[in-house]
C-alpha atoms as a PDB file:
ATOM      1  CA  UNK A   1     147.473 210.901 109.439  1.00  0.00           C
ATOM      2  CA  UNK A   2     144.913 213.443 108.965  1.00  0.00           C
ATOM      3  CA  UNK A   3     143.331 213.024 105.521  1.00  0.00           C
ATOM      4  CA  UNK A   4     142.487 216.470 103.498  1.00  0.00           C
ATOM      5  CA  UNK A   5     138.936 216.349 101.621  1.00  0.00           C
ATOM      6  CA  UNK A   6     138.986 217.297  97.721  1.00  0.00           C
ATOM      7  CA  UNK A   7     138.087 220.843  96.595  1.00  0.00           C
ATOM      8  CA  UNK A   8     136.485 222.632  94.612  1.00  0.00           C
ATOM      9  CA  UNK A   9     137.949 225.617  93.370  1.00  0.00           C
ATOM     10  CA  UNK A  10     136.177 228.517  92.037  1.00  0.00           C
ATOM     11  CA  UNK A  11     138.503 231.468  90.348  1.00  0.00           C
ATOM     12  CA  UNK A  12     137.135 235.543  90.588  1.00  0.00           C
ATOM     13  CA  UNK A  13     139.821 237.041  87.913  1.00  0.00           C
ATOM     14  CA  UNK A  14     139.339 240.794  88.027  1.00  0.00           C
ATOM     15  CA  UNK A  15     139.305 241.588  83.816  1.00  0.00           C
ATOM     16  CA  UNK A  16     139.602 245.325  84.275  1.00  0.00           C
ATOM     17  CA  UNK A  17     142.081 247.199  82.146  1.00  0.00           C
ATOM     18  CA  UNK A  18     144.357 247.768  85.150  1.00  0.00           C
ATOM     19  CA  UNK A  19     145.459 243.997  85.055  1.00  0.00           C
ATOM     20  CA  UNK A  20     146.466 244.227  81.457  1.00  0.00           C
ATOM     21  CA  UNK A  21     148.951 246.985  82.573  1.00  0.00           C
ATOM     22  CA  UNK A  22     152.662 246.089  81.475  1.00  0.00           C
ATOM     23  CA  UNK A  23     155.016 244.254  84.597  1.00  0.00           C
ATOM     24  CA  UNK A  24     158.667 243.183  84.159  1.00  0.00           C
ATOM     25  CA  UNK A  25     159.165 239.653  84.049  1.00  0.00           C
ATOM     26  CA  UNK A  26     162.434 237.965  84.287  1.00  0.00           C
ATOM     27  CA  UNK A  27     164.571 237.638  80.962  1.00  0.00           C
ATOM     28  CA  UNK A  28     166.541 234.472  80.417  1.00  0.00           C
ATOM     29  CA  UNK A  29     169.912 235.585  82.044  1.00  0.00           C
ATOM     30  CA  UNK A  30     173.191 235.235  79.282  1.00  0.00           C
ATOM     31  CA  UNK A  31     175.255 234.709  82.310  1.00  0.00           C
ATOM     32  CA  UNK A  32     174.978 234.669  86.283  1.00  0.00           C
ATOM     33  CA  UNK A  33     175.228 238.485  86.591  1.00  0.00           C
ATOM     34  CA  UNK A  34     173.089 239.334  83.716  1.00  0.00           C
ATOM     35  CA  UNK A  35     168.830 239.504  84.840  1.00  0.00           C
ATOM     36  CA  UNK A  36     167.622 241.650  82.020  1.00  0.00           C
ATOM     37  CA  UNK A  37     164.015 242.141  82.401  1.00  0.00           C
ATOM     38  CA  UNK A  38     161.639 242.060  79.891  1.00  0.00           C
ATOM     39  CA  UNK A  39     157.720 242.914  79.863  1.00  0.00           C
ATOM     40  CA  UNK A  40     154.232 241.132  80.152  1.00  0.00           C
ATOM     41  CA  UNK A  41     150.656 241.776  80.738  1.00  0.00           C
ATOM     42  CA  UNK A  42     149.590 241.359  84.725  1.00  0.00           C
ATOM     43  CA  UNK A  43     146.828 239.607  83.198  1.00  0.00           C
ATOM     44  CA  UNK A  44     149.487 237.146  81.432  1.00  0.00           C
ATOM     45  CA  UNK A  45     151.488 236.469  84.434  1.00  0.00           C
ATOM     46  CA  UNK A  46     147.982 235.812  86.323  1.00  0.00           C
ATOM     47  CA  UNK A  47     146.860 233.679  83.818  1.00  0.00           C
ATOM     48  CA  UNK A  48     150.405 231.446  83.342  1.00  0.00           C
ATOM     49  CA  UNK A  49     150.215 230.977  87.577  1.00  0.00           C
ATOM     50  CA  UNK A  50     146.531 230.205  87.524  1.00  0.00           C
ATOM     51  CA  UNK A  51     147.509 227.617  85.006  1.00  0.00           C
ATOM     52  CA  UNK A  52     150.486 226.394  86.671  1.00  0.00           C
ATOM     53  CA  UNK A  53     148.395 226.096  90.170  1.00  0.00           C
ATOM     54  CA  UNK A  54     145.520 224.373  88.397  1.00  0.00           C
ATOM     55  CA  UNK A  55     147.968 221.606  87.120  1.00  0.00           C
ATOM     56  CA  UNK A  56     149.602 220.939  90.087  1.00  0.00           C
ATOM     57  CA  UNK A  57     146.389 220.986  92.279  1.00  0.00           C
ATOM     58  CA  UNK A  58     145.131 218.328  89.780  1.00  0.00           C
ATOM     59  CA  UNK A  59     148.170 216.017  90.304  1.00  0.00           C
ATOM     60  CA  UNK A  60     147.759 215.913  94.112  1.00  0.00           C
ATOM     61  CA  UNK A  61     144.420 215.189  93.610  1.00  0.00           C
ATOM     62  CA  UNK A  62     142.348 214.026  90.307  1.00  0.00           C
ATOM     63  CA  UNK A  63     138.758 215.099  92.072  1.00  0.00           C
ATOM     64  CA  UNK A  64     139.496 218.669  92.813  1.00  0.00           C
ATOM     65  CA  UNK A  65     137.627 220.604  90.638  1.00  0.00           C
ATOM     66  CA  UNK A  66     137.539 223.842  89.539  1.00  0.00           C
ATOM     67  CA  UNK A  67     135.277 226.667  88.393  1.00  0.00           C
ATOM     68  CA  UNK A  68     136.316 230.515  86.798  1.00  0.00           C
ATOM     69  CA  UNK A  69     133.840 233.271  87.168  1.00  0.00           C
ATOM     70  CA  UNK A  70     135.341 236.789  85.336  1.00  0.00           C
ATOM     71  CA  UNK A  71     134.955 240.650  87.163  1.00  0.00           C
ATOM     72  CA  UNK A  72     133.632 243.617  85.758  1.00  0.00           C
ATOM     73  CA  UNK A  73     131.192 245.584  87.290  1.00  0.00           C
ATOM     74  CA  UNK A  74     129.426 242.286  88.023  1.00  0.00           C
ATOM     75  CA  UNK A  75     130.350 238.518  87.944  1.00  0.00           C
ATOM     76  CA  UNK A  76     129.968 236.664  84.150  1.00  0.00           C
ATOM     77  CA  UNK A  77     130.521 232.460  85.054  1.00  0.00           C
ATOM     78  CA  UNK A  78     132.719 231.707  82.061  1.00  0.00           C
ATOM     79  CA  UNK A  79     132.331 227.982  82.888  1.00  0.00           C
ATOM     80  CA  UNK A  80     129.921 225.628  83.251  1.00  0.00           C
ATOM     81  CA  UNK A  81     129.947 224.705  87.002  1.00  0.00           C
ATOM     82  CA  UNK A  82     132.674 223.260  88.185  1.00  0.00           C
ATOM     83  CA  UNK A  83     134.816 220.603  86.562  1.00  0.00           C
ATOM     84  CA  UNK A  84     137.788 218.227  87.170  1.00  0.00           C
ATOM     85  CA  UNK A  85     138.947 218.341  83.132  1.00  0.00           C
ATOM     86  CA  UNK A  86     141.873 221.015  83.695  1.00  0.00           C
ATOM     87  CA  UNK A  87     141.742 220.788  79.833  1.00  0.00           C
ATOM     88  CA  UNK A  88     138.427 222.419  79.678  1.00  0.00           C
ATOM     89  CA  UNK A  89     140.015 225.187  82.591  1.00  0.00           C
ATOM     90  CA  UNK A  90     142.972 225.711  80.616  1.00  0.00           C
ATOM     91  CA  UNK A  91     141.433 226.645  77.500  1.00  0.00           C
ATOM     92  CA  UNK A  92     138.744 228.553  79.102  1.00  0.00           C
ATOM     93  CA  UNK A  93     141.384 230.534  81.394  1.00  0.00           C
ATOM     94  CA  UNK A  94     143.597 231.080  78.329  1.00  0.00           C
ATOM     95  CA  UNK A  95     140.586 232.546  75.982  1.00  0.00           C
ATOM     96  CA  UNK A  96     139.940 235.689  78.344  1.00  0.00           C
ATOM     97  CA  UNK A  97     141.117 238.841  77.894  1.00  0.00           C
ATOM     98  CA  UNK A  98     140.678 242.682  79.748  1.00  0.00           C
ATOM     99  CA  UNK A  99     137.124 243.518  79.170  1.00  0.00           C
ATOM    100  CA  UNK A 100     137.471 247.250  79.563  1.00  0.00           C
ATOM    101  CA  UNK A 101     137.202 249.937  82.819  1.00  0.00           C
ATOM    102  CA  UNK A 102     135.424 249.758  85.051  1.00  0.00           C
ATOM    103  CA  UNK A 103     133.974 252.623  88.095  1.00  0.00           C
ATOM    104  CA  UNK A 104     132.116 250.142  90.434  1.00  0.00           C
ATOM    105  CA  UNK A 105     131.558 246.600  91.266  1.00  0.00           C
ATOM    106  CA  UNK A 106     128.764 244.894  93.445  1.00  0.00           C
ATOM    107  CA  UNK A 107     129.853 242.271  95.859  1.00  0.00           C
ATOM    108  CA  UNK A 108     126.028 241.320  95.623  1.00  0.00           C
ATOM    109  CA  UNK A 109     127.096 239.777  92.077  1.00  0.00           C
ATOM    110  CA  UNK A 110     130.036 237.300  93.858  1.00  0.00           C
ATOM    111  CA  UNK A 111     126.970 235.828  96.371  1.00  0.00           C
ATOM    112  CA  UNK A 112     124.490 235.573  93.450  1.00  0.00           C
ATOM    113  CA  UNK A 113     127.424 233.670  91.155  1.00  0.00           C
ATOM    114  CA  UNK A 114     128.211 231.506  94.163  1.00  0.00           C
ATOM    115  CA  UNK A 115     124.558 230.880  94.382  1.00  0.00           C
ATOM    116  CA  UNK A 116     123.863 230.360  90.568  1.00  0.00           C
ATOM    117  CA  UNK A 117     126.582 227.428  90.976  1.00  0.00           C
ATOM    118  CA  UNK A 118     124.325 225.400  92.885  1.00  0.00           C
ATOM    119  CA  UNK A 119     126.902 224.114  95.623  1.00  0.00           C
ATOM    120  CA  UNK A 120     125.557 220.825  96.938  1.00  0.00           C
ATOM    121  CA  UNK A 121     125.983 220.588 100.697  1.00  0.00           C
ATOM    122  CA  UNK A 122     128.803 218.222 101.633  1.00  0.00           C
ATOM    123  CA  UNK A 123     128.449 214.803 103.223  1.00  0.00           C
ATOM    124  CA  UNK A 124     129.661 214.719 106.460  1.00  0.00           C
ATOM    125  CA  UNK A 125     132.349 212.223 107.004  1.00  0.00           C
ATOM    126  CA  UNK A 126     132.752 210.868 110.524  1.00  0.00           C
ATOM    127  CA  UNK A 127     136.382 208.966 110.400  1.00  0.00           C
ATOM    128  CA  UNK A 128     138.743 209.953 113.306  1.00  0.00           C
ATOM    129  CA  UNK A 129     141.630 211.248 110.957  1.00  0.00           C
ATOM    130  CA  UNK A 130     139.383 213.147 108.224  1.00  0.00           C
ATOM    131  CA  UNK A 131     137.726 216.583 108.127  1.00  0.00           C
ATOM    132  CA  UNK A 132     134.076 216.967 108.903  1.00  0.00           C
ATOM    133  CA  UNK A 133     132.842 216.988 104.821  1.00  0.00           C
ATOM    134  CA  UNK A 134     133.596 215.084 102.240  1.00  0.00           C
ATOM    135  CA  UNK A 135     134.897 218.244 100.244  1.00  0.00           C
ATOM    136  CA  UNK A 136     135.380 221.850 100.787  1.00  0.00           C
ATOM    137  CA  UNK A 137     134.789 224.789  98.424  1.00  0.00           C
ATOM    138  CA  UNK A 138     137.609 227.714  97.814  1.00  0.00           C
ATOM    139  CA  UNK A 139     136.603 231.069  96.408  1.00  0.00           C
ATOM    140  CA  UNK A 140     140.173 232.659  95.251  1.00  0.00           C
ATOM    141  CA  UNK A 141     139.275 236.265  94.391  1.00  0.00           C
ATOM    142  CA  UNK A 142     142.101 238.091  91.952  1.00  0.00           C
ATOM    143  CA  UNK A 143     141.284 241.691  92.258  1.00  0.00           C
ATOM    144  CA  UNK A 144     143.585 244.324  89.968  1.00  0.00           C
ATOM    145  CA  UNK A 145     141.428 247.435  90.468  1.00  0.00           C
ATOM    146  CA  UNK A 146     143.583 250.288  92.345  1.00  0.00           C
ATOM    147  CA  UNK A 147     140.636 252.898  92.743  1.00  0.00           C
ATOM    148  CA  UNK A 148     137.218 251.072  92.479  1.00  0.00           C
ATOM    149  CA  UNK A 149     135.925 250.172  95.840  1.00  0.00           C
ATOM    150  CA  UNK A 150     133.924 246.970  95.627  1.00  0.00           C
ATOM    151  CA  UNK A 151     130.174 247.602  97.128  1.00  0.00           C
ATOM    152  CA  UNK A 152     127.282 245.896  98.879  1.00  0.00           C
ATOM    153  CA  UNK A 153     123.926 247.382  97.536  1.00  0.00           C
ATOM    154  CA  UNK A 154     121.414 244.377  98.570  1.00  0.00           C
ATOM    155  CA  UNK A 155     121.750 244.039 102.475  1.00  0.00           C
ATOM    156  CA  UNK A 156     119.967 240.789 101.493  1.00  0.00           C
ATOM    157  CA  UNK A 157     122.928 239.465  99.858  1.00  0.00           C
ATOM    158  CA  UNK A 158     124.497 238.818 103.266  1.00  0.00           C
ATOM    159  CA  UNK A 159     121.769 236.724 104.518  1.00  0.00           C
ATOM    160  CA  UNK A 160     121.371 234.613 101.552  1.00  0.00           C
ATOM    161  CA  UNK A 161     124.573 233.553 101.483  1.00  0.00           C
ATOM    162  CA  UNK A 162     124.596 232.770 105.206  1.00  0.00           C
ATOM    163  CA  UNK A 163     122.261 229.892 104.315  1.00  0.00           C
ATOM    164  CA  UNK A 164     125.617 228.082 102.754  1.00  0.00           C
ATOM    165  CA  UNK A 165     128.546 229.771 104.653  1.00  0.00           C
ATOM    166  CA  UNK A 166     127.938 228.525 108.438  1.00  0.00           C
ATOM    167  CA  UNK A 167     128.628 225.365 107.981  1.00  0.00           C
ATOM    168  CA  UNK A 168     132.305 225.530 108.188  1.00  0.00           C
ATOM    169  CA  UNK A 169     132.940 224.110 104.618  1.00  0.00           C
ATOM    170  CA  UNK A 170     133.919 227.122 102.568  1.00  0.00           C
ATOM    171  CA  UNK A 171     136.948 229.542 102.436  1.00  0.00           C
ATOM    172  CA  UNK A 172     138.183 232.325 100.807  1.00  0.00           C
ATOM    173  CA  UNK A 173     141.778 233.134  99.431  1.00  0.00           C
ATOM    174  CA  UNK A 174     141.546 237.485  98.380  1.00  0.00           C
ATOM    175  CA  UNK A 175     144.408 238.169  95.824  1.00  0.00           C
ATOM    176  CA  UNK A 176     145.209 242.096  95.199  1.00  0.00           C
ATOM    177  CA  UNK A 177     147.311 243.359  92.582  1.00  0.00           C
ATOM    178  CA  UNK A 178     148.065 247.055  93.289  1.00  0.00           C
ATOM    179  CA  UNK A 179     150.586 249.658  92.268  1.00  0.00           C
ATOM    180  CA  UNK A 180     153.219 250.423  94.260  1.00  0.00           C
ATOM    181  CA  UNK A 181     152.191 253.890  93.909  1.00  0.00           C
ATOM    182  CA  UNK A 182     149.060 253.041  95.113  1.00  0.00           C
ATOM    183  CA  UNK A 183     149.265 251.556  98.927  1.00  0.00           C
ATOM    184  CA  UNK A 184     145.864 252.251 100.081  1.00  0.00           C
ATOM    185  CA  UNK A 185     144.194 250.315  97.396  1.00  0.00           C
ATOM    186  CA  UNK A 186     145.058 247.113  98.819  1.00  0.00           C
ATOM    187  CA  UNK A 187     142.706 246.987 101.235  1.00  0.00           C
ATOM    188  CA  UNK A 188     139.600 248.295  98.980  1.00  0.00           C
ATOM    189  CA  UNK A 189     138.734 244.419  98.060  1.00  0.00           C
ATOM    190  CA  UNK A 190     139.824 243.673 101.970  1.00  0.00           C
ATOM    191  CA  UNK A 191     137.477 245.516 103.401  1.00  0.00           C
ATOM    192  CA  UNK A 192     134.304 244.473 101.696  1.00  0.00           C
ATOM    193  CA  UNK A 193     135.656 240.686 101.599  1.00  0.00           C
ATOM    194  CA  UNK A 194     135.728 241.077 106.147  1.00  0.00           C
ATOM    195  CA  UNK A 195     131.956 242.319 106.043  1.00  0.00           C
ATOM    196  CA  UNK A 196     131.256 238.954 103.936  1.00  0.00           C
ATOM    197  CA  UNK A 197     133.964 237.241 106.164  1.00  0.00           C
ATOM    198  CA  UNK A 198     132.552 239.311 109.980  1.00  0.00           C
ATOM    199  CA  UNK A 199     129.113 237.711 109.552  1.00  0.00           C
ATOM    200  CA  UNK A 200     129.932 234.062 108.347  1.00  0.00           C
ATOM    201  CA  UNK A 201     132.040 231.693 109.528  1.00  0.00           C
ATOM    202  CA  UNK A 202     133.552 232.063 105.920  1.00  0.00           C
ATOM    203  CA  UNK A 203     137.642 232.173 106.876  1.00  0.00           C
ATOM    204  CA  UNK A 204     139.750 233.923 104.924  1.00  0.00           C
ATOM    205  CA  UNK A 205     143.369 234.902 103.627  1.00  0.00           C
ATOM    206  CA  UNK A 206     144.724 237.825 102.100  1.00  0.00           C
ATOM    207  CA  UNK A 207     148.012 238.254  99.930  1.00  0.00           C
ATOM    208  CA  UNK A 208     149.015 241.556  98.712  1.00  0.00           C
ATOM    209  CA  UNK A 209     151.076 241.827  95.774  1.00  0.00           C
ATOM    210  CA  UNK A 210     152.644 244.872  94.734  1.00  0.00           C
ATOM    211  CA  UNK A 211     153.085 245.188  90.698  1.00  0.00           C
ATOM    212  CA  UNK A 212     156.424 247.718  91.257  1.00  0.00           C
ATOM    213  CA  UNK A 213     158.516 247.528  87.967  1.00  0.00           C
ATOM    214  CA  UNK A 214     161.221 245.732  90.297  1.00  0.00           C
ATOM    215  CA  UNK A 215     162.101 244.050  93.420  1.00  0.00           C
ATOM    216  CA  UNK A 216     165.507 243.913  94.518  1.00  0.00           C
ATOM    217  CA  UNK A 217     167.022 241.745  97.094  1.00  0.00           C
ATOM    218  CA  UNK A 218     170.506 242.728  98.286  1.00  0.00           C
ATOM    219  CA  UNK A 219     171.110 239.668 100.278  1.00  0.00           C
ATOM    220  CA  UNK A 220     170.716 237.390  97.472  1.00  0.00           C
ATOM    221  CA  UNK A 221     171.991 239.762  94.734  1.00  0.00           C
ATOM    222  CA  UNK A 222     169.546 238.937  92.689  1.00  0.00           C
ATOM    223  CA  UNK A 223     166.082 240.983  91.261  1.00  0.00           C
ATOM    224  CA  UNK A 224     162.829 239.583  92.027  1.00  0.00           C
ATOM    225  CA  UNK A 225     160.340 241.239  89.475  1.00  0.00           C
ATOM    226  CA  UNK A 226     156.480 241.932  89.666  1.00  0.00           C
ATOM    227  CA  UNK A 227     155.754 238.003  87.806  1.00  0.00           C
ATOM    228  CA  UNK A 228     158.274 236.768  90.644  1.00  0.00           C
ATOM    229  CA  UNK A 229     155.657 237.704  92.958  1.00  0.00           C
ATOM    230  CA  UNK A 230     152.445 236.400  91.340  1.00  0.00           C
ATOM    231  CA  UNK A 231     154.359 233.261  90.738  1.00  0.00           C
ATOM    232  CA  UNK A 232     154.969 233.485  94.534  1.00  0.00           C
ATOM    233  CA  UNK A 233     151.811 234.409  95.395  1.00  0.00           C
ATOM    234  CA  UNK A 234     150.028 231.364  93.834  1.00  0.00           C
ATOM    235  CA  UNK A 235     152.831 228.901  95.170  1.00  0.00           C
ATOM    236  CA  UNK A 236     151.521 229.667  98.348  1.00  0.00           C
ATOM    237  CA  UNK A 237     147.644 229.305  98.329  1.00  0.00           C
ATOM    238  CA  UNK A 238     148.785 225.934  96.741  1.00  0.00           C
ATOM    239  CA  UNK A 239     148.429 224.763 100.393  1.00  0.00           C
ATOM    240  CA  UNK A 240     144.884 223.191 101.165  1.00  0.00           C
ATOM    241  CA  UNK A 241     142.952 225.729 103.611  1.00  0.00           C
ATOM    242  CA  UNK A 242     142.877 222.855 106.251  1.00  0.00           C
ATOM    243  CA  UNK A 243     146.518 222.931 106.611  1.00  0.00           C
ATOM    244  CA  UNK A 244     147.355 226.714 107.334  1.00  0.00           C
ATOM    245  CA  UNK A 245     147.763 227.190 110.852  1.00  0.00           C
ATOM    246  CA  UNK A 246     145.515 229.964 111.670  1.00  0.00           C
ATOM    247  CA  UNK A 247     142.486 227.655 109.786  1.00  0.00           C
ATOM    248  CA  UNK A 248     143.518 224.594 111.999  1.00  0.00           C
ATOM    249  CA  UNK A 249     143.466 226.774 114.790  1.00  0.00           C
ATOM    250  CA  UNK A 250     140.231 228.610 114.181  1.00  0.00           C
ATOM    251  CA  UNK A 251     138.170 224.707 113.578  1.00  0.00           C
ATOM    252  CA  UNK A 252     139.981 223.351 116.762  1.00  0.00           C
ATOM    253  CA  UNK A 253     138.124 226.274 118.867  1.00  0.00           C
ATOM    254  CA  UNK A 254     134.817 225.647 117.129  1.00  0.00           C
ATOM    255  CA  UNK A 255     134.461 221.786 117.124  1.00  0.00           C
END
């Protein structure tokens, strides 16, 4: 049985005023045929997931740890390096709030907050039925911003980061929130996140989620709201990077 290394985890929540922006959420229904919604904060639906994946990550495995860095128009760390005390995540995740608007961001700022957390390379483990390190680092970037495209301004940036990212150890999960007004901002974060991706062997996955007051499904008669989704969303990166198909793939070619 192939054996999964620990994580660490490291959280990029976007605390623009655009994620505290009002979604439907899902009432609780007086009977079968009754889904009244009712209204939270993007920002409160992204935090209650975050907090739900966090917990559940930690059951499957005690060592993963975790780390939350905040986005303005640069990266703040808002802990300490990473840590396996989801206590000390939880109450640091449920502290933030939106921070204001924002008209740029520097991608420089995510390499130089990765850097400033002082990843220790990972021992190499050689068993047959385990990956090649002893852990592997996430970056999960939540991005809410519908018309701020996220810039590189240091061409340096790229190269110091390649120092940690070729060694097959580190992966990225990009998260946009956009308005279903809004279709071509979900790919503002993408394409700045493939540059970083294009000249590393940093792999990546992208989910799009679209914060439309409501989604309805007609084969299952039922609504699917905007907090639906982010619940959805986060369900699915639950999955360790090693076990997504397209990853698996990907290492079998290199190694």
């Amino acid at each position: 049985m192939f054996i999964c290394p620990r994580e660490k985890i490291v959280f990029f929540l976007d605390l623009s005023d655009e994620i505290g922006e009002p979604i439907y959420t899902r009432s609780t229904p007086k009977d079968a045929s009754d889904y009244t919604p009712s209204v939270v904060s993007k920002l409160e639906a992204v935090k209650k997931a975050m907090q739900n994946f966090i917990s559940i990550k930690s059951s499957f495995n005690k060592k993963h740890e975790f780390a939350l860095v905040v986005l303005t128009d640069e990266c703040m760390s808002v802990t300490e390096g990473f840590s396996s005390n989801i206590e000390d995540i939880l109450f640091a995740l449920n502290d933030i709030s939106t921070l204001g608007s924002f008209s740029s961001f520097s991608m420089d700022s995510i390499v130089n907050a990765i850097t400033n957390l002082n990843i220790e390379h990972p021992l190499q483990v050689l068993h047959f039925d385990s990956y090649g390190f002893e852990f592997i680092v996430r970056f999960v970037v939540i991005y809410s911003r519908s018309e701020c495209i996220p810039l590189w301004n240091d061409s340096n940036s790229i190269n110091t980061f390649k120092n940690v990212a070729n060694h097959g150890y580190l992966f990225l999960d990009y998260i946009q929130l956009y308005p279903s007004h809004k279709m071509n901002s979900i790919h503002l974060f993408e394409d700045a996140a493939k540059t970083l991706c294009s000249e590393t062997s940093l792999t990546y996955g992208i989910e799009c989620i679209s914060t439309a007051p409501l989604l309805t499904s007609k084969m299952c008669e039922q609504m699917f709201t905007a907090e639906d989704s982010i619940y959805n969303t986060f369900s699915k990166i639950l999955v360790h990077p090693l076990q997504r198909r397209n990853v698996i793939s990907k290492h079998s070619q290199e190694m």
